[in-house]
C-alpha atoms as a PDB file:
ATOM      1  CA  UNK A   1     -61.528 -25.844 -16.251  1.00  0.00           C
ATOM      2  CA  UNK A   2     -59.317 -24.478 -13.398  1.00  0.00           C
ATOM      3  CA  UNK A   3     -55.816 -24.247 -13.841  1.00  0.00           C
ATOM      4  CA  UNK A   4     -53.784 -26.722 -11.957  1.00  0.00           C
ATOM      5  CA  UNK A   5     -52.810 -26.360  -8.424  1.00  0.00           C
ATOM      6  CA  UNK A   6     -49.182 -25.730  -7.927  1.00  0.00           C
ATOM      7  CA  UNK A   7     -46.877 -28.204  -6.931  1.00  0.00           C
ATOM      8  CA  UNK A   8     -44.913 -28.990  -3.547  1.00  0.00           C
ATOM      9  CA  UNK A   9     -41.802 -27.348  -4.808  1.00  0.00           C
ATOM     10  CA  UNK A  10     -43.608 -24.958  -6.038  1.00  0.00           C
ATOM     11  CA  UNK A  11     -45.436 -23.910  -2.839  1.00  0.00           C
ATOM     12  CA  UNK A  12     -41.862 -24.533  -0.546  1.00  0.00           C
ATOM     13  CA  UNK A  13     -40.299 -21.771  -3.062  1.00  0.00           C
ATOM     14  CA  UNK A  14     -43.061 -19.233  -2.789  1.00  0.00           C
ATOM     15  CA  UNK A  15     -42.972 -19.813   0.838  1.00  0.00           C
ATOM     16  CA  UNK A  16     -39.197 -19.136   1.059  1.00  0.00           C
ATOM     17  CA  UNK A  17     -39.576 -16.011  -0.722  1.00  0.00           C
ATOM     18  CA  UNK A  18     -42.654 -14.766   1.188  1.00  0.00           C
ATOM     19  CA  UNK A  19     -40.691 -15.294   4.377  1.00  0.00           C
ATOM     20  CA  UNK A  20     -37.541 -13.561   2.758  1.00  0.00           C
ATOM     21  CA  UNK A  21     -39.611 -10.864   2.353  1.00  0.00           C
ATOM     22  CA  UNK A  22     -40.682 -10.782   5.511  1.00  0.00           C
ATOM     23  CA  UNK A  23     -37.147 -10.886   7.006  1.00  0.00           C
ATOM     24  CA  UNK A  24     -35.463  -8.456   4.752  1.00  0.00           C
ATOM     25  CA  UNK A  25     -33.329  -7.741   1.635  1.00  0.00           C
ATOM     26  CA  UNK A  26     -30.444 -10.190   3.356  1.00  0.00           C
ATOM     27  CA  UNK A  27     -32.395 -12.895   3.536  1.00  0.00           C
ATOM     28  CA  UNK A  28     -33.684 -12.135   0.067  1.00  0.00           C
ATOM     29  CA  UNK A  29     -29.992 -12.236  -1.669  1.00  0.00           C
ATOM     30  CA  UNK A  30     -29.623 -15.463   0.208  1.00  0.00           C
ATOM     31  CA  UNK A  31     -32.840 -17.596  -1.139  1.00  0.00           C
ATOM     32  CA  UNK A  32     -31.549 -15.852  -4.386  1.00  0.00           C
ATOM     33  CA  UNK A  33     -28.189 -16.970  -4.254  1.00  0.00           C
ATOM     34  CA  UNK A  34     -29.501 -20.521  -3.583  1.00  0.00           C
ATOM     35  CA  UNK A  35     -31.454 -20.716  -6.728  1.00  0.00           C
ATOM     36  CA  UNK A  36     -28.636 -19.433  -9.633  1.00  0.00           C
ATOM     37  CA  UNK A  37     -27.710 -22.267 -11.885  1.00  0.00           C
ATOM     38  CA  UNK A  38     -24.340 -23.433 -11.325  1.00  0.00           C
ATOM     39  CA  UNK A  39     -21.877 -22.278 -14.340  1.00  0.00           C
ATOM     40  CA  UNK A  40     -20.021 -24.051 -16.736  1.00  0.00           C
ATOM     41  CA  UNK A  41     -15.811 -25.120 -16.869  1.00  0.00           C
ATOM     42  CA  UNK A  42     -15.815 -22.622 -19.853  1.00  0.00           C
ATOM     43  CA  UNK A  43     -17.856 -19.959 -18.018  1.00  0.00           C
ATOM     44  CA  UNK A  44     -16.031 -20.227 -14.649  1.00  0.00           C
ATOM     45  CA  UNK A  45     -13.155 -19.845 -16.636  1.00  0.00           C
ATOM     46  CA  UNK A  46     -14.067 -17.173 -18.576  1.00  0.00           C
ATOM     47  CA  UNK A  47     -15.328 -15.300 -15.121  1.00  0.00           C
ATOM     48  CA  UNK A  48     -12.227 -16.476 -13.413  1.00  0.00           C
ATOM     49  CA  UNK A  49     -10.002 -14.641 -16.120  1.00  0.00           C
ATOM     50  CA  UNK A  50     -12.442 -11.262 -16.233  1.00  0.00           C
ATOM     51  CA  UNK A  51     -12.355 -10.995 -12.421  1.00  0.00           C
ATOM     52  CA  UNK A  52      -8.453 -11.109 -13.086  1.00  0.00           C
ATOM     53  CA  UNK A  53      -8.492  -8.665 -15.345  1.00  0.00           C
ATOM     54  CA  UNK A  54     -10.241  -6.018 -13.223  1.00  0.00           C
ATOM     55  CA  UNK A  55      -7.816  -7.266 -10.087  1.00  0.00           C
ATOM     56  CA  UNK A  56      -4.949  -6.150 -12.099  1.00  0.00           C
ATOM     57  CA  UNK A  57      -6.889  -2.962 -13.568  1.00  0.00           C
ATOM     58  CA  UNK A  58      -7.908  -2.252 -10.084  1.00  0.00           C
ATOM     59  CA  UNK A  59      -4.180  -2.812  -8.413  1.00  0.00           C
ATOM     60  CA  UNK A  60      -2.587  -0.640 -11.030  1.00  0.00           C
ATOM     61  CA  UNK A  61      -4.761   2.088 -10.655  1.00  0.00           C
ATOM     62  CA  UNK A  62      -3.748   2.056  -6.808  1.00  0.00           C
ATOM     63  CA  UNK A  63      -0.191   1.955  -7.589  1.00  0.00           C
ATOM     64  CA  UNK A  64      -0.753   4.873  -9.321  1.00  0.00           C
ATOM     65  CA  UNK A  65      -3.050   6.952  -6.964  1.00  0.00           C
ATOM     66  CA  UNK A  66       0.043   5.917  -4.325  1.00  0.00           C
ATOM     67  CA  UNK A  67       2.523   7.660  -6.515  1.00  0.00           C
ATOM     68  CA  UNK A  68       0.554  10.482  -7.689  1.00  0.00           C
ATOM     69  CA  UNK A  69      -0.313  11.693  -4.369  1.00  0.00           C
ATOM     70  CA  UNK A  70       2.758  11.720  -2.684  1.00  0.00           C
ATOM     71  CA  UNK A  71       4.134  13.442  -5.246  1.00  0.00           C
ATOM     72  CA  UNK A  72       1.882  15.884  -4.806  1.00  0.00           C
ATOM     73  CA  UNK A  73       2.364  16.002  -0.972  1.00  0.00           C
ATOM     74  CA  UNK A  74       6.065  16.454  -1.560  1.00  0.00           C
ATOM     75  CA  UNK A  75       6.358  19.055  -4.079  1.00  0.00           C
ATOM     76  CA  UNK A  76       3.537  20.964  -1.904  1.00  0.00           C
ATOM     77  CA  UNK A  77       5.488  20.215   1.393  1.00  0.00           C
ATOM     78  CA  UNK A  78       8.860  21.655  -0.447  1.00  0.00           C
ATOM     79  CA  UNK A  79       6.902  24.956  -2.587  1.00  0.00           C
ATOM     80  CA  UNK A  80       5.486  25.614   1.109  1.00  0.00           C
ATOM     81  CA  UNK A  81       8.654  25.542   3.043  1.00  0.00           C
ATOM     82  CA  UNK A  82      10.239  28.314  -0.288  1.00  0.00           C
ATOM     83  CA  UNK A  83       7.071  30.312   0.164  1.00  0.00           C
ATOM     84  CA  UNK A  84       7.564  30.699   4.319  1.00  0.00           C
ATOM     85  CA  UNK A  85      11.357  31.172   3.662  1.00  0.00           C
ATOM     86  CA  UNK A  86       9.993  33.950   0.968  1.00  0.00           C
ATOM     87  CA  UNK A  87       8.170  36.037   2.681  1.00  0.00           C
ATOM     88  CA  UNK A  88       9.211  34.948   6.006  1.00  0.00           C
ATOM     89  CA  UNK A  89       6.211  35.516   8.218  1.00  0.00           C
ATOM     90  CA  UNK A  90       6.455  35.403  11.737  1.00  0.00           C
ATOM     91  CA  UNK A  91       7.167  32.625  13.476  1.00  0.00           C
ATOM     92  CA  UNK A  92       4.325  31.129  15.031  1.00  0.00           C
ATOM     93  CA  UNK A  93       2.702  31.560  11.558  1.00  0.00           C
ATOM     94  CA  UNK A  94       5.532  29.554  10.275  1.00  0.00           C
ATOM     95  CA  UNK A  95       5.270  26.586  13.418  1.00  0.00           C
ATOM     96  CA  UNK A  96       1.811  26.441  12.617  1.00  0.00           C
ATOM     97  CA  UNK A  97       2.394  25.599   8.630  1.00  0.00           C
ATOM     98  CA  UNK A  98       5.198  23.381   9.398  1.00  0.00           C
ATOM     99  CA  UNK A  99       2.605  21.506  11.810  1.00  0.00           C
ATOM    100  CA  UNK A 100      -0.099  21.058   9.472  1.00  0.00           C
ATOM    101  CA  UNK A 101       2.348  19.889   6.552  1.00  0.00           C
ATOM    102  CA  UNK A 102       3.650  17.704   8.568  1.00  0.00           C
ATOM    103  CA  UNK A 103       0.103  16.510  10.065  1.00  0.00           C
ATOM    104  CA  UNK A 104      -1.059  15.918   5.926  1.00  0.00           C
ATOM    105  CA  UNK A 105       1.682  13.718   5.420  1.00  0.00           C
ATOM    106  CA  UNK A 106       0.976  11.405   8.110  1.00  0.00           C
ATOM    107  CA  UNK A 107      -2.570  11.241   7.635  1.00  0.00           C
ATOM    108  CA  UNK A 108      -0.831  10.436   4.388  1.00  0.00           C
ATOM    109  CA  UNK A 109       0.896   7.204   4.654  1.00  0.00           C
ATOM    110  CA  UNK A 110      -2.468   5.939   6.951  1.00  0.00           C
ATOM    111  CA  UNK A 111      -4.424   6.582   3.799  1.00  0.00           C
ATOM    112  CA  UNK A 112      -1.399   4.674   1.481  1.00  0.00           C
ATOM    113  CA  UNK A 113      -1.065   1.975   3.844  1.00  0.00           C
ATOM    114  CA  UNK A 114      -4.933   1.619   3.205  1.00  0.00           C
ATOM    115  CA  UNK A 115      -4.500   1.371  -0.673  1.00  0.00           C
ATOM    116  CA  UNK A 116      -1.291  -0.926   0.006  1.00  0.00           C
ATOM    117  CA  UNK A 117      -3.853  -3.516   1.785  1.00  0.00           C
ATOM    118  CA  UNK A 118      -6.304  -3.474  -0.654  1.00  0.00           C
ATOM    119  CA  UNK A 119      -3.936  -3.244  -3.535  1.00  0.00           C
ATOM    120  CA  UNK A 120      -1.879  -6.577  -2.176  1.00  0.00           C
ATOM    121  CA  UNK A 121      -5.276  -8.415  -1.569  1.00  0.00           C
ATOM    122  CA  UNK A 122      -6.421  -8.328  -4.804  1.00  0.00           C
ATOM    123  CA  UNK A 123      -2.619  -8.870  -5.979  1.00  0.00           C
ATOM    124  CA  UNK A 124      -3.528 -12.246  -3.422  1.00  0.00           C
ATOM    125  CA  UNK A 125      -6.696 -13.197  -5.403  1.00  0.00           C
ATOM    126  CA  UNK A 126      -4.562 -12.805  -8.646  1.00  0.00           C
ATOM    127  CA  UNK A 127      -2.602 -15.416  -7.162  1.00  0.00           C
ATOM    128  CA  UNK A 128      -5.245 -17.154  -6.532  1.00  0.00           C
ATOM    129  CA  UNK A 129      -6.701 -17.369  -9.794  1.00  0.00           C
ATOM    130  CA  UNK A 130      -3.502 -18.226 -11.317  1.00  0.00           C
ATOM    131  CA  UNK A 131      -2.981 -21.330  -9.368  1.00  0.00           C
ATOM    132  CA  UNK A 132      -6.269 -22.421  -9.848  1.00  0.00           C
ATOM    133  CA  UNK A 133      -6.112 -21.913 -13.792  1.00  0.00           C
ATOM    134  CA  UNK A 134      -2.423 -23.328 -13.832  1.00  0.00           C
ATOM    135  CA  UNK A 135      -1.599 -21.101 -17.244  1.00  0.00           C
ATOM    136  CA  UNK A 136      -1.227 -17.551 -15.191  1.00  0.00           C
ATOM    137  CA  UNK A 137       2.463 -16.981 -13.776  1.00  0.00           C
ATOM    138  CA  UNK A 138       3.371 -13.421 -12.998  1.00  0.00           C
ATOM    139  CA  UNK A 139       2.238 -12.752  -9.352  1.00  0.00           C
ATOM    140  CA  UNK A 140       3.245 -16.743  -8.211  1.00  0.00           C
ATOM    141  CA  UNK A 141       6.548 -15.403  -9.790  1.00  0.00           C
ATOM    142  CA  UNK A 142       6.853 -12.607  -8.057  1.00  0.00           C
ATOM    143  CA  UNK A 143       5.734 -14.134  -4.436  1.00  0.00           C
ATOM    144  CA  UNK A 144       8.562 -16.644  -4.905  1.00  0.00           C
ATOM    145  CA  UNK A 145      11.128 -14.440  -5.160  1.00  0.00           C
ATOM    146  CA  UNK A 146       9.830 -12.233  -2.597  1.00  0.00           C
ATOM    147  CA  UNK A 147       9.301 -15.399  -0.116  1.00  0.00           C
ATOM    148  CA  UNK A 148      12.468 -16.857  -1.205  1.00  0.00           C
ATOM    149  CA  UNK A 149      14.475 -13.182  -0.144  1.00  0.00           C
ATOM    150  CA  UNK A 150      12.274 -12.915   3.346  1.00  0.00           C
ATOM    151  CA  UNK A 151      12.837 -16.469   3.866  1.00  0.00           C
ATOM    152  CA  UNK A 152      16.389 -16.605   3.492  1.00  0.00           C
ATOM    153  CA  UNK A 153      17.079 -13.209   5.162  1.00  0.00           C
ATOM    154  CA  UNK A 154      14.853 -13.126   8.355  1.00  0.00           C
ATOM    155  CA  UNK A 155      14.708 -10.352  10.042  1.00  0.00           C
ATOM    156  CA  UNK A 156      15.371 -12.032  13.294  1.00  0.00           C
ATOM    157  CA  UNK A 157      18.056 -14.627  13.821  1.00  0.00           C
ATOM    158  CA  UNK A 158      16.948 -18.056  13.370  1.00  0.00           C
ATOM    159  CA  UNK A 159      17.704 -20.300  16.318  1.00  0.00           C
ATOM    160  CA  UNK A 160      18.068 -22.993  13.917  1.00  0.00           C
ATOM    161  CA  UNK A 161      20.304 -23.291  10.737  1.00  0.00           C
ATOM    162  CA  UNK A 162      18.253 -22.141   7.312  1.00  0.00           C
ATOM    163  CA  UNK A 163      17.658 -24.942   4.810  1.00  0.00           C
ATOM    164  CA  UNK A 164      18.325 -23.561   1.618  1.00  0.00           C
ATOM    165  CA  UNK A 165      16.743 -26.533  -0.271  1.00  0.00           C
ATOM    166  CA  UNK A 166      13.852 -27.401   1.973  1.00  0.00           C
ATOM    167  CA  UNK A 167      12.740 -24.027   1.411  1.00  0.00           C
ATOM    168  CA  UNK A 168      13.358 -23.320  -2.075  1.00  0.00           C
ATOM    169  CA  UNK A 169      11.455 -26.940  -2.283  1.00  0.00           C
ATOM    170  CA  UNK A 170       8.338 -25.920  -0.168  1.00  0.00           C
ATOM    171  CA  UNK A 171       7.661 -22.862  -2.067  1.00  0.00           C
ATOM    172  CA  UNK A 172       7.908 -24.028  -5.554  1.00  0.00           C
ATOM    173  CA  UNK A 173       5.711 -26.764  -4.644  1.00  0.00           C
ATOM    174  CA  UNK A 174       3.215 -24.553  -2.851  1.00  0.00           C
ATOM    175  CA  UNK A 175       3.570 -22.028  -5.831  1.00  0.00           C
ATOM    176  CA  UNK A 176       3.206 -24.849  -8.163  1.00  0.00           C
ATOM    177  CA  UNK A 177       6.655 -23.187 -10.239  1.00  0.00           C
ATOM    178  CA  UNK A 178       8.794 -26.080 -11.501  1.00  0.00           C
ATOM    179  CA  UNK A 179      12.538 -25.858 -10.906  1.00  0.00           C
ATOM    180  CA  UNK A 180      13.617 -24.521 -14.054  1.00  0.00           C
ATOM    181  CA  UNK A 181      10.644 -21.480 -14.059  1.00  0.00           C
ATOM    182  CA  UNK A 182      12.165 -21.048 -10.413  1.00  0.00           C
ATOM    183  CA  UNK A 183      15.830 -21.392 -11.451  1.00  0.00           C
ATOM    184  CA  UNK A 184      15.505 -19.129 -13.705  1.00  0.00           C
ATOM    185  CA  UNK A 185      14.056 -16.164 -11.485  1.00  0.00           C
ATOM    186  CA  UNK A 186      16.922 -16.907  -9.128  1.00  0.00           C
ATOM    187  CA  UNK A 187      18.994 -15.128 -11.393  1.00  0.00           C
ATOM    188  CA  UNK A 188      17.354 -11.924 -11.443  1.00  0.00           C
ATOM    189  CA  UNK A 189      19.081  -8.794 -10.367  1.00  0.00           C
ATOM    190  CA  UNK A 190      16.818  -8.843  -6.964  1.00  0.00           C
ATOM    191  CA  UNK A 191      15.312  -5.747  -5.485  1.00  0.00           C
ATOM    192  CA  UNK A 192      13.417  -6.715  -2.060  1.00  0.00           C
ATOM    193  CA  UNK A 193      12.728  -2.570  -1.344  1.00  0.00           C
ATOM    194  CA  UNK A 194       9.321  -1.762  -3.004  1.00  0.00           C
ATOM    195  CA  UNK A 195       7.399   1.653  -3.139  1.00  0.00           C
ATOM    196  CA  UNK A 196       6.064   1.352   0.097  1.00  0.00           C
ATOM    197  CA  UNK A 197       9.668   0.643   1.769  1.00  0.00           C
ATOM    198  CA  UNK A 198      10.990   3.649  -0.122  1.00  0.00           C
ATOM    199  CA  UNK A 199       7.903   6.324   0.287  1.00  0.00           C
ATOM    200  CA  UNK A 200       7.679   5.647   4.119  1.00  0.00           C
ATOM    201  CA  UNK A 201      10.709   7.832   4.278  1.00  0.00           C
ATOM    202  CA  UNK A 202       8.695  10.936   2.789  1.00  0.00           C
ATOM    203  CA  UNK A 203       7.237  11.980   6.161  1.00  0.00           C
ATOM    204  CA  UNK A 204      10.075  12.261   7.950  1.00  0.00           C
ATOM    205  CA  UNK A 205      11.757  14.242   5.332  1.00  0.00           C
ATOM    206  CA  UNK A 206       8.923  16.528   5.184  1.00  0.00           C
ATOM    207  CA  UNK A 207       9.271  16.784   9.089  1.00  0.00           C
ATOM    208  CA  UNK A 208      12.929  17.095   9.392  1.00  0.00           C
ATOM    209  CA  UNK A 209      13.216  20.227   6.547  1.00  0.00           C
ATOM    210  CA  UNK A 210      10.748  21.849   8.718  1.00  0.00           C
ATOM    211  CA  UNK A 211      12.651  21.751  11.660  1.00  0.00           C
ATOM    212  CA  UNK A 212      15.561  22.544   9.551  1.00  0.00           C
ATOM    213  CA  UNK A 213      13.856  25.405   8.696  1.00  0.00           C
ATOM    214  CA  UNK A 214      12.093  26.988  11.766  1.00  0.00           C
ATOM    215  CA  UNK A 215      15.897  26.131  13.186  1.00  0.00           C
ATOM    216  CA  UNK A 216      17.338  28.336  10.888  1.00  0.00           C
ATOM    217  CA  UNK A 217      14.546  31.290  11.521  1.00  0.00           C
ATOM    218  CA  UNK A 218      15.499  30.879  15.169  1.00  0.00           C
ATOM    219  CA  UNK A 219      19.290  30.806  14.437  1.00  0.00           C
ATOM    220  CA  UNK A 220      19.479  33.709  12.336  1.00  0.00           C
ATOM    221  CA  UNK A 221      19.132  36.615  14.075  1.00  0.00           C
ATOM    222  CA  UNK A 222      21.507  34.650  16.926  1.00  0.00           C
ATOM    223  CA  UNK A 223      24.028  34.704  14.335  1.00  0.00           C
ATOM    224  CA  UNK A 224      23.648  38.570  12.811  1.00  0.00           C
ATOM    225  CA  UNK A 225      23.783  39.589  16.206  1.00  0.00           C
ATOM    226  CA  UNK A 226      27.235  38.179  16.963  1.00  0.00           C
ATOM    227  CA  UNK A 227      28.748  38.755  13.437  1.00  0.00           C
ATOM    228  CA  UNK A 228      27.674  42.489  13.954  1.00  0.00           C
ATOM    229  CA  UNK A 229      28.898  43.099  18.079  1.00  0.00           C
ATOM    230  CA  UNK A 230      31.524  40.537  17.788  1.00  0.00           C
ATOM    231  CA  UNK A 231      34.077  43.114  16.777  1.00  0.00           C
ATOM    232  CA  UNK A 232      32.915  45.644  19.167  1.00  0.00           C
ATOM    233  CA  UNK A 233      33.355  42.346  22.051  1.00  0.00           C
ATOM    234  CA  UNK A 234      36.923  41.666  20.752  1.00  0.00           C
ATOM    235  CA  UNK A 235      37.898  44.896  21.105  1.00  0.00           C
ATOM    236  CA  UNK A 236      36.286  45.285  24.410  1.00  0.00           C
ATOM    237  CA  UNK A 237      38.077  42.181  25.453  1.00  0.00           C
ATOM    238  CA  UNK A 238      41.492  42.616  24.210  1.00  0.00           C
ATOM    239  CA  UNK A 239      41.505  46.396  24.460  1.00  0.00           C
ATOM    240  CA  UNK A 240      45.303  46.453  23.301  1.00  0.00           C
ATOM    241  CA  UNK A 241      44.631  44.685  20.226  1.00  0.00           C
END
């Protein structure tokens, strides 16, 4: 006795796969996709919060990359200007390590500004995941206060008046915070200035000592040359002096 012939739904799945086959490994994740069970509350949760975890793993690991490297770049930048000033090699030698120190750390803050996107998206999805949970808090906590500042101190005058309460309102409601969680922040010693406002400032430091510096290897002979034949001039000068 023959085994049974397959059914309908049978035969419409094969097909589907047979033609994602055909079509590629795209098509393949798709017809895939379409056939996973659909999870649980508990296991959606229990994703939701493992997917948060590795969001804030992931975020803090940036943060430090960010502050590990230009560290690096700065101390480099500074024992590079003390070894030029050391052994003082010519000058074009000099211009052309004060160009390429100064080239690193702009290709530099590209690179950060990179690991500041990705490091605030996931920092977004965090968010994310806490609203949709409702028993998360830090990041909505954090946004609020950071809204609240940019909010209430635009950058750009507003051509109408600011609402204080309409916009302390709106946010706490779109952060879901209730008004004594939000109360509460208010009265936090506030710092808007984060790492990225404060380490956009290392480049041009970098830049300006090397100017400084291939200034002063311009300027110095200029100056031993008139501390040693400014006498001689004076005296030339003011002959009765």
């Amino acid at each position: 006795m023959g085994a049974p012939p397959p059914s309908a739904a049978a035969q419409a799945g094969r097909a589907a796969h047979l033609e994602a086959v055909r079509r590629g490994p795209h098509a393949q994740g798709v017809v895939m996709a379409s056939q996973q069970v659909k999870l649980t509350k508990a296991e959606t949760v229990a994703a939701l919060l493992k997917e948060y975890e590795v969001c804030q793993a992931s975020a803090s690991s940036l943060e430090q990359v960010i502050w590990q490297t230009s560290a690096v770049l700065g101390l480099g930048s500074l024992g590079a200007i003390i070894a030029v000033a050391a052994k003082t090699p010519p000058f074009l030698v000099s211009a052309v390590i004060a160009a390429l120190s100064t080239a690193a750390s702009f290709l530099w803050w590209q690179v950060a500004n990179r690991w500041w996107t990705i490091e605030h998206i996931k920092f977004a999805r965090m968010r994310h995941i806490e609203r949709h949970l409702g028993v998360l808090r830090q990041n909505n906590y954090i946004k609020y206060v950071d809204d609240l500042y940019d909010s209430l101190h635009p950058r750009q005058p507003s051509p109408t008046p600011i609402n204080e309460r309409a916009i302390r309102s709106k946010l706490r409601t779109t952060l879901r915070l209730g008004d004594a969680e939000a109360d509460e922040i208010e009265l936090l010693d506030y710092q808007r200035a984060g790492p990225k406002e404060i380490l956009q400032s290392l480049r041009w430091i970098i830049l300006a000592s090397w100017i400084v510096y291939l200034l002063a290897y311009l300027v110095h002979p200029t100056i031993q040359f008139i501390t040693h034949w400014w006498p001689h001039l004076y005296f030339w000068i003011l002959p009765g002096a």
